[in-house]
Every structure is written in C-alpha cells, then in structure tokens.
PDB file of N, CA and C in Angstrom:
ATOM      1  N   UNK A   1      82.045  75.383 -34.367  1.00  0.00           N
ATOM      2  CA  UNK A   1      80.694  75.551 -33.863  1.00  0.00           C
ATOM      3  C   UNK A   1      79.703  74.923 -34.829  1.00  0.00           C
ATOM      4  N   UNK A   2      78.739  74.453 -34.327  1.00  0.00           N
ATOM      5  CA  UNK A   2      77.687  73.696 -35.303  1.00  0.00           C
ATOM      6  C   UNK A   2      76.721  74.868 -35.658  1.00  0.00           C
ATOM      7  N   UNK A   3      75.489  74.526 -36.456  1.00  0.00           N
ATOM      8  CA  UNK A   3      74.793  75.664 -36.440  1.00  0.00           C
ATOM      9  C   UNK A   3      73.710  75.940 -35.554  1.00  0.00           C
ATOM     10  N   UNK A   4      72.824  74.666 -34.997  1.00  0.00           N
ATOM     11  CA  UNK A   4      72.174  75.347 -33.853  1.00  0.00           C
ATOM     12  C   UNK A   4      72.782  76.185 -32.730  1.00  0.00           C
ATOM     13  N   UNK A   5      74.089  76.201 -32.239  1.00  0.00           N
ATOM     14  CA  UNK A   5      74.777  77.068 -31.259  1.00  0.00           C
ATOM     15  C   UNK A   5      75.301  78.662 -32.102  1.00  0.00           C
ATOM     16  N   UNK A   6      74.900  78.617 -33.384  1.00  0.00           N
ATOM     17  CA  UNK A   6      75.263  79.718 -34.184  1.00  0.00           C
ATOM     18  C   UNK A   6      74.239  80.417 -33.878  1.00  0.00           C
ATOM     19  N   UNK A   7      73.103  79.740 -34.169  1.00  0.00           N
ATOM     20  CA  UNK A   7      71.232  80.182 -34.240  1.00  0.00           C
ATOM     21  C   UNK A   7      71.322  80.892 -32.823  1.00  0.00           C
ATOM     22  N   UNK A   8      71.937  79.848 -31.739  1.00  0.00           N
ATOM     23  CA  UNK A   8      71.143  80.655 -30.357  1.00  0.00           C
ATOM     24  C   UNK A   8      72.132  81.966 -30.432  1.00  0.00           C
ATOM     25  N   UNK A   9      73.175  81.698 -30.538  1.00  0.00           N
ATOM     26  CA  UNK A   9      74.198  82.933 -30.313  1.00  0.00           C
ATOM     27  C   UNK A   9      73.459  84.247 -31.028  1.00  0.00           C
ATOM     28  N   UNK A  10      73.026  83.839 -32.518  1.00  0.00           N
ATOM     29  CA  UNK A  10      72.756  85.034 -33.528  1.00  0.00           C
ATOM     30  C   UNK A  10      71.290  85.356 -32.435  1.00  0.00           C
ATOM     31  N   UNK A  11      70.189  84.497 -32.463  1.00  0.00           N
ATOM     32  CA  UNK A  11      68.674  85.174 -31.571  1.00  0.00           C
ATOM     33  C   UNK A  11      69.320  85.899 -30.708  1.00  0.00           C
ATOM     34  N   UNK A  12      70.034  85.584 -29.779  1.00  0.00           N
ATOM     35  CA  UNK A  12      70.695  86.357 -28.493  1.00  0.00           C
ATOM     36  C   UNK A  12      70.774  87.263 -28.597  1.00  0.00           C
ATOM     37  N   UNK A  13      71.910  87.933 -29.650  1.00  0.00           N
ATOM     38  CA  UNK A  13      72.451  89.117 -30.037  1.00  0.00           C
ATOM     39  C   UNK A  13      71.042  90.194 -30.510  1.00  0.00           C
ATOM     40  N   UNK A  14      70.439  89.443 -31.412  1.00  0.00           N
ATOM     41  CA  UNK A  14      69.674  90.175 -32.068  1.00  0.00           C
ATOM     42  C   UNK A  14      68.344  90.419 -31.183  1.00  0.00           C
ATOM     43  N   UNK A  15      67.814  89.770 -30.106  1.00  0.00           N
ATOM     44  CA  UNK A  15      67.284  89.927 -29.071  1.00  0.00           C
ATOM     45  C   UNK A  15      67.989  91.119 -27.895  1.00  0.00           C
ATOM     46  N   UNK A  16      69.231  91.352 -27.641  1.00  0.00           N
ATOM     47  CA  UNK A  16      69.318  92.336 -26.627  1.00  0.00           C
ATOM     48  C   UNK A  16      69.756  93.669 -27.631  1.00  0.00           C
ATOM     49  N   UNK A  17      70.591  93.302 -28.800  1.00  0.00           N
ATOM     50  CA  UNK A  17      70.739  94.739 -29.162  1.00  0.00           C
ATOM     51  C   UNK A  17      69.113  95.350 -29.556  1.00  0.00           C
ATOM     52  N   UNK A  18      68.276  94.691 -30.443  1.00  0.00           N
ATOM     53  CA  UNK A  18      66.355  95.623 -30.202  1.00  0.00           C
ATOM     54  C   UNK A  18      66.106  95.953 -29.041  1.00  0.00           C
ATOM     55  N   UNK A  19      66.399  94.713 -28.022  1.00  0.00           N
ATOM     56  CA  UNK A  19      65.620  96.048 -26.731  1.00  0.00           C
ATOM     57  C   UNK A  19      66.873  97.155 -26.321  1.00  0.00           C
ATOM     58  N   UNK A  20      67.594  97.203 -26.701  1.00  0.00           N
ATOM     59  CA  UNK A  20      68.369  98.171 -26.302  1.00  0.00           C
ATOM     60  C   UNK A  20      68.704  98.878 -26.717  1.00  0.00           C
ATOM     61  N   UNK A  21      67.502  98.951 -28.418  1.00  0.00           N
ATOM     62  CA  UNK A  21      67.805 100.644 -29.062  1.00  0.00           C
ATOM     63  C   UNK A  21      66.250 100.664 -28.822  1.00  0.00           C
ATOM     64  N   UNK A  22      65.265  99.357 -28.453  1.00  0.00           N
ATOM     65  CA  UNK A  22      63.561 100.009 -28.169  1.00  0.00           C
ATOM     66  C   UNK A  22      63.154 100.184 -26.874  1.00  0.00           C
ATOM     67  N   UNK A  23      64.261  99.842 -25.992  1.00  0.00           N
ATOM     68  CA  UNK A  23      63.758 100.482 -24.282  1.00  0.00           C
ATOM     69  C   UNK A  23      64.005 101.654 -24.005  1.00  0.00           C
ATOM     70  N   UNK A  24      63.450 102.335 -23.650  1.00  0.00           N
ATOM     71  CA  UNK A  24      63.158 103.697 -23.354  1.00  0.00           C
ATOM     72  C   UNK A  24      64.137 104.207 -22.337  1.00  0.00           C
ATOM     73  N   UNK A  25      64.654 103.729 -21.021  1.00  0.00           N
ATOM     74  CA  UNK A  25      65.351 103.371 -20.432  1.00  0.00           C
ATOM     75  C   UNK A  25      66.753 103.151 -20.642  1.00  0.00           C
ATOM     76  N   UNK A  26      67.203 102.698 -22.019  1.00  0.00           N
ATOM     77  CA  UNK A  26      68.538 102.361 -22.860  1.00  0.00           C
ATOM     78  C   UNK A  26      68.906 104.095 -22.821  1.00  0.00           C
ATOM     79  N   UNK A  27      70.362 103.766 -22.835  1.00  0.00           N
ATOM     80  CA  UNK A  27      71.019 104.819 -23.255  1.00  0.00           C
ATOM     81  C   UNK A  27      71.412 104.735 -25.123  1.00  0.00           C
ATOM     82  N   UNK A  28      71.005 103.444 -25.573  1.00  0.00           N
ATOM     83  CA  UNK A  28      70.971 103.555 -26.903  1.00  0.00           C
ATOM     84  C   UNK A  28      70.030 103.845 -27.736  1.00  0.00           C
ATOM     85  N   UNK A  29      68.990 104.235 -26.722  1.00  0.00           N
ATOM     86  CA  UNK A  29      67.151 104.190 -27.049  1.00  0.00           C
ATOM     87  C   UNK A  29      67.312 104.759 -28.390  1.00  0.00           C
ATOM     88  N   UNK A  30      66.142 104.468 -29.629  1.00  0.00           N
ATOM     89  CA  UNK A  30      66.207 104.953 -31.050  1.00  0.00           C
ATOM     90  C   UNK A  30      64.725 105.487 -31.177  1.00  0.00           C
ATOM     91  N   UNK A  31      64.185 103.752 -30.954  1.00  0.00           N
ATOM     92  CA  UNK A  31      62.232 104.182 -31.361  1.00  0.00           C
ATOM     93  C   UNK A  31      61.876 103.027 -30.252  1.00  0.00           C
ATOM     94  N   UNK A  32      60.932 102.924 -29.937  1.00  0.00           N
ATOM     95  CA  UNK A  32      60.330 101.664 -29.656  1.00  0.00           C
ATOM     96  C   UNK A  32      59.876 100.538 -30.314  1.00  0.00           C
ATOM     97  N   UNK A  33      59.483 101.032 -31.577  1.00  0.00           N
ATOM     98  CA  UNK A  33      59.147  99.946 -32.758  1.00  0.00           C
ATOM     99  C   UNK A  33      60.465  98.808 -33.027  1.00  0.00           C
ATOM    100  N   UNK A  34      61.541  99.494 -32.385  1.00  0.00           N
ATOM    101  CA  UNK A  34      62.687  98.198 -31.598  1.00  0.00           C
ATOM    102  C   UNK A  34      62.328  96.687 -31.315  1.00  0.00           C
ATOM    103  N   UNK A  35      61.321  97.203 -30.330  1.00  0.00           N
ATOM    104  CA  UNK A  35      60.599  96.278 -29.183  1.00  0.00           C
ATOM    105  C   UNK A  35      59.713  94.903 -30.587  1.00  0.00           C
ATOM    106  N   UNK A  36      59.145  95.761 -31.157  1.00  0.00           N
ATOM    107  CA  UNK A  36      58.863  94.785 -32.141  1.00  0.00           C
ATOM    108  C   UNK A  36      59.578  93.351 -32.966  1.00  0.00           C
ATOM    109  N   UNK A  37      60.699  93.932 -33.260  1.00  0.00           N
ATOM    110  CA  UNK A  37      61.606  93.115 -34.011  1.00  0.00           C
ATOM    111  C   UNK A  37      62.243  91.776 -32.770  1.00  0.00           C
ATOM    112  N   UNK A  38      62.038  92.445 -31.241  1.00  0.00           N
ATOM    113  CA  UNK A  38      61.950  91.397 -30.182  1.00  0.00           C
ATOM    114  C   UNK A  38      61.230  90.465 -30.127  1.00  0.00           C
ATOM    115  N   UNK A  39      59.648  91.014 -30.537  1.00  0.00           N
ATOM    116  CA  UNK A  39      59.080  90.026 -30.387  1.00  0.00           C
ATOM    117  C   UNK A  39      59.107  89.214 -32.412  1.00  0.00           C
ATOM    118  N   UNK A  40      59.651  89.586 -32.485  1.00  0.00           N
ATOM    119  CA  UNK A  40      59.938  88.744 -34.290  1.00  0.00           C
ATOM    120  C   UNK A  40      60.493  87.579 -34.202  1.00  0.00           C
ATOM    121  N   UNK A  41      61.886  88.072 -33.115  1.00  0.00           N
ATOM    122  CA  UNK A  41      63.092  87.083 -32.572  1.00  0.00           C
ATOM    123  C   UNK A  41      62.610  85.910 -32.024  1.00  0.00           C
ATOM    124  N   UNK A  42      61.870  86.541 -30.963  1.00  0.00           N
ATOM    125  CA  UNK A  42      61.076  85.396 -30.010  1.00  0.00           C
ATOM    126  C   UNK A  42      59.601  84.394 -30.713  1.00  0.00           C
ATOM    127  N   UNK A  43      58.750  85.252 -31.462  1.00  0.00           N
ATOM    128  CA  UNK A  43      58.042  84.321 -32.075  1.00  0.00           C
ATOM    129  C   UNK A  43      58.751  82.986 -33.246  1.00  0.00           C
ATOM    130  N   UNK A  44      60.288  83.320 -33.906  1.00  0.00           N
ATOM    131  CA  UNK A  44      60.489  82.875 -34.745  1.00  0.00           C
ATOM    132  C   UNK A  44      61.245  81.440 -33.495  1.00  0.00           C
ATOM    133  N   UNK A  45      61.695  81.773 -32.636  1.00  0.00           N
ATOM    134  CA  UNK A  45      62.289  80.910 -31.578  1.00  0.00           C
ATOM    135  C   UNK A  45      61.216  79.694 -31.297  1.00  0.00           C
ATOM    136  N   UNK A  46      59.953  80.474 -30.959  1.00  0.00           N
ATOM    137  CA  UNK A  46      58.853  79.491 -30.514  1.00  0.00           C
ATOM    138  C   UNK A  46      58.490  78.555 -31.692  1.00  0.00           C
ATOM    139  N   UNK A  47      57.967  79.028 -32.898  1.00  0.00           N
ATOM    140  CA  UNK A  47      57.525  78.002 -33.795  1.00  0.00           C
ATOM    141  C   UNK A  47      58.776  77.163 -34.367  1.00  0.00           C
ATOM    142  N   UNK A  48      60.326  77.648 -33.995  1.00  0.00           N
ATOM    143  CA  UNK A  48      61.256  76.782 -34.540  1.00  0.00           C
ATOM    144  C   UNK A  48      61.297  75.369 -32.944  1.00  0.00           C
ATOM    145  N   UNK A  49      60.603  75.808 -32.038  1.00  0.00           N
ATOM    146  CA  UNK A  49      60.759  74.690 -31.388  1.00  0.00           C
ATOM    147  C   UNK A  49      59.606  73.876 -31.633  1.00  0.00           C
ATOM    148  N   UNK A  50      58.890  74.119 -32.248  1.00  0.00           N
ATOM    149  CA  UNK A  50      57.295  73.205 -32.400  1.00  0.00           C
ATOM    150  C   UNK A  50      57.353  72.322 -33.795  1.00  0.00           C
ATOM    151  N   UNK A  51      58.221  73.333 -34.979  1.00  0.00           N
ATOM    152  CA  UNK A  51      58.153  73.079 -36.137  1.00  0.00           C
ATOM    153  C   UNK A  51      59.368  71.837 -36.282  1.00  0.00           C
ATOM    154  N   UNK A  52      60.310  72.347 -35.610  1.00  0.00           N
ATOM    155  CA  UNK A  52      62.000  71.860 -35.900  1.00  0.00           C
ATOM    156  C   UNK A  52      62.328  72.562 -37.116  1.00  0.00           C
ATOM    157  N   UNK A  53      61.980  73.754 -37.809  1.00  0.00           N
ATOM    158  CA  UNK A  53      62.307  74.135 -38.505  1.00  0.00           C
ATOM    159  C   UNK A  53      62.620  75.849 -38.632  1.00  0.00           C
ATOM    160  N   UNK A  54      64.088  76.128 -38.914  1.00  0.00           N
ATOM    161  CA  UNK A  54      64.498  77.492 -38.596  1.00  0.00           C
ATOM    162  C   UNK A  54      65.148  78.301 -39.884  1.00  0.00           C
ATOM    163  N   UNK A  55      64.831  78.878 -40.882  1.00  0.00           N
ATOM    164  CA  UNK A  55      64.930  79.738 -41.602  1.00  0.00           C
ATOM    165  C   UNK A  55      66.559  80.407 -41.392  1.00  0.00           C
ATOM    166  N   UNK A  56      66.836  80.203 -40.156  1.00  0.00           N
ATOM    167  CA  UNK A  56      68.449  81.290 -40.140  1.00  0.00           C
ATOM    168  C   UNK A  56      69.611  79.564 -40.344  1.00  0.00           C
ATOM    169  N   UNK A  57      69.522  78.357 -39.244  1.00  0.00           N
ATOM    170  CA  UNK A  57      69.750  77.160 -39.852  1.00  0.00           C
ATOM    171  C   UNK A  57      70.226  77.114 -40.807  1.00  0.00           C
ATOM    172  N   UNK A  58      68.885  76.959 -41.876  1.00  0.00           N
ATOM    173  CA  UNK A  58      68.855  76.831 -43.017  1.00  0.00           C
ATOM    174  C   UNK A  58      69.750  77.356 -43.834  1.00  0.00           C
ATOM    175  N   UNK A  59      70.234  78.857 -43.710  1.00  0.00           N
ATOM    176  CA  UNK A  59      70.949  79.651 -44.219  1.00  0.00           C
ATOM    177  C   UNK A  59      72.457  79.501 -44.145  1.00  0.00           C
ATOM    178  N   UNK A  60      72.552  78.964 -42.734  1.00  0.00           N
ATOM    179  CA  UNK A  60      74.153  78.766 -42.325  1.00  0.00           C
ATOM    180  C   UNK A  60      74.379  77.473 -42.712  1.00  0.00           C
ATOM    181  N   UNK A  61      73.340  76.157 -43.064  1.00  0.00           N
ATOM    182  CA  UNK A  61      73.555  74.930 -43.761  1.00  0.00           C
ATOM    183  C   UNK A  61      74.131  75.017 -45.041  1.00  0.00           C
ATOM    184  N   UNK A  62      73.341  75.963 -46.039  1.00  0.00           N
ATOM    185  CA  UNK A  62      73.759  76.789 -47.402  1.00  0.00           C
ATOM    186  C   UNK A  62      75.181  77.226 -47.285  1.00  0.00           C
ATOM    187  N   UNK A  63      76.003  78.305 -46.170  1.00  0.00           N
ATOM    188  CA  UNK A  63      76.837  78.180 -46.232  1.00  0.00           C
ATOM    189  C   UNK A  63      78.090  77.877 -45.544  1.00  0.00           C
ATOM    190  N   UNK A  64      77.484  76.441 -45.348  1.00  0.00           N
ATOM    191  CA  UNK A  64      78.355  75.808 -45.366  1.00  0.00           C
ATOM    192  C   UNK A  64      79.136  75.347 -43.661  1.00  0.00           C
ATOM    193  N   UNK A  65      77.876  75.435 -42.915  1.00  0.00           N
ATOM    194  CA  UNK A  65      78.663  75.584 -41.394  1.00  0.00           C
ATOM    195  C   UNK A  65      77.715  74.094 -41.282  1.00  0.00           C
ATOM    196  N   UNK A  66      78.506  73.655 -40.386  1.00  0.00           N
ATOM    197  CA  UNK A  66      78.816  72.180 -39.460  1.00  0.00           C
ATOM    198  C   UNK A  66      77.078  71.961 -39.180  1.00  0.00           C
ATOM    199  N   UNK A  67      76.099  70.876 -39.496  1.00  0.00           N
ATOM    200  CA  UNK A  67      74.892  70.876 -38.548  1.00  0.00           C
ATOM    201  C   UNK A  67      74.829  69.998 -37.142  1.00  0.00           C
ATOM    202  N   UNK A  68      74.152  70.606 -36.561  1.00  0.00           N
ATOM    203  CA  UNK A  68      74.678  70.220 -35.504  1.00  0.00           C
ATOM    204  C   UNK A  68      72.647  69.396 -34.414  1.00  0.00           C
ATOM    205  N   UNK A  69      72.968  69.340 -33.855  1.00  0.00           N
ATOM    206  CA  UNK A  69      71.930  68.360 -32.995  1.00  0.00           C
ATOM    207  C   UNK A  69      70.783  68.880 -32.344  1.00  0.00           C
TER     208      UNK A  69
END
C-alpha cells in the first residue's frame, strides 16, 4: 500500500469510530465532544486538499511506507 491509500483508510476509521462514540444514537455513545474530533478529521482532509500537504503522510514517509500519487 502506498501512503496516500494509508491516509484515506486511517481518516476513515478515525472519522466513523468519533461519530460512533459522539452520536447520541450509537450504541457506543461516550460524550458528544466525539463529534468534534470529526470535524478535526474533516477540516484536516480539506486543507490537505488545497495545501497538498498532510501531517499523517508525512509521518508514514518517516516510517518508512511506499509514497504514493
């Protein structure tokens, strides 16, 4: 796997497990302040498409995974 398909996989994950300990509705419900760290996911998504530049990337370049396109 390269690392942009790492990046979407990791946002993904980390996008449904928050709403699904901050939806109220979840049977995993915790707090709502959940919901926050959603929108963390998603703002960091948006400026990595404007910027071309992604902080988690970066990290998996360091160690050592494939870059990819």
């Amino acid at each position: 796997m390269t690392s942009w398909q790492i990046v979407r996989i990791i946002a993904g994950s980390f996008t449904l497990i928050s709403l699904a300990l901050g939806a109220p509705a979840s049977p995993l419900f915790v707090n709502e302040y959940w919901l926050w760290f959603t929108a963390f996911v998603g703002a960091n998504l948006l400026q990595s498409g404007f910027t071309h530049w992604c902080l988690m990337e970066r990290m998996l370049l360091k160690l050592g995974v494939r870059p990819g396109c």
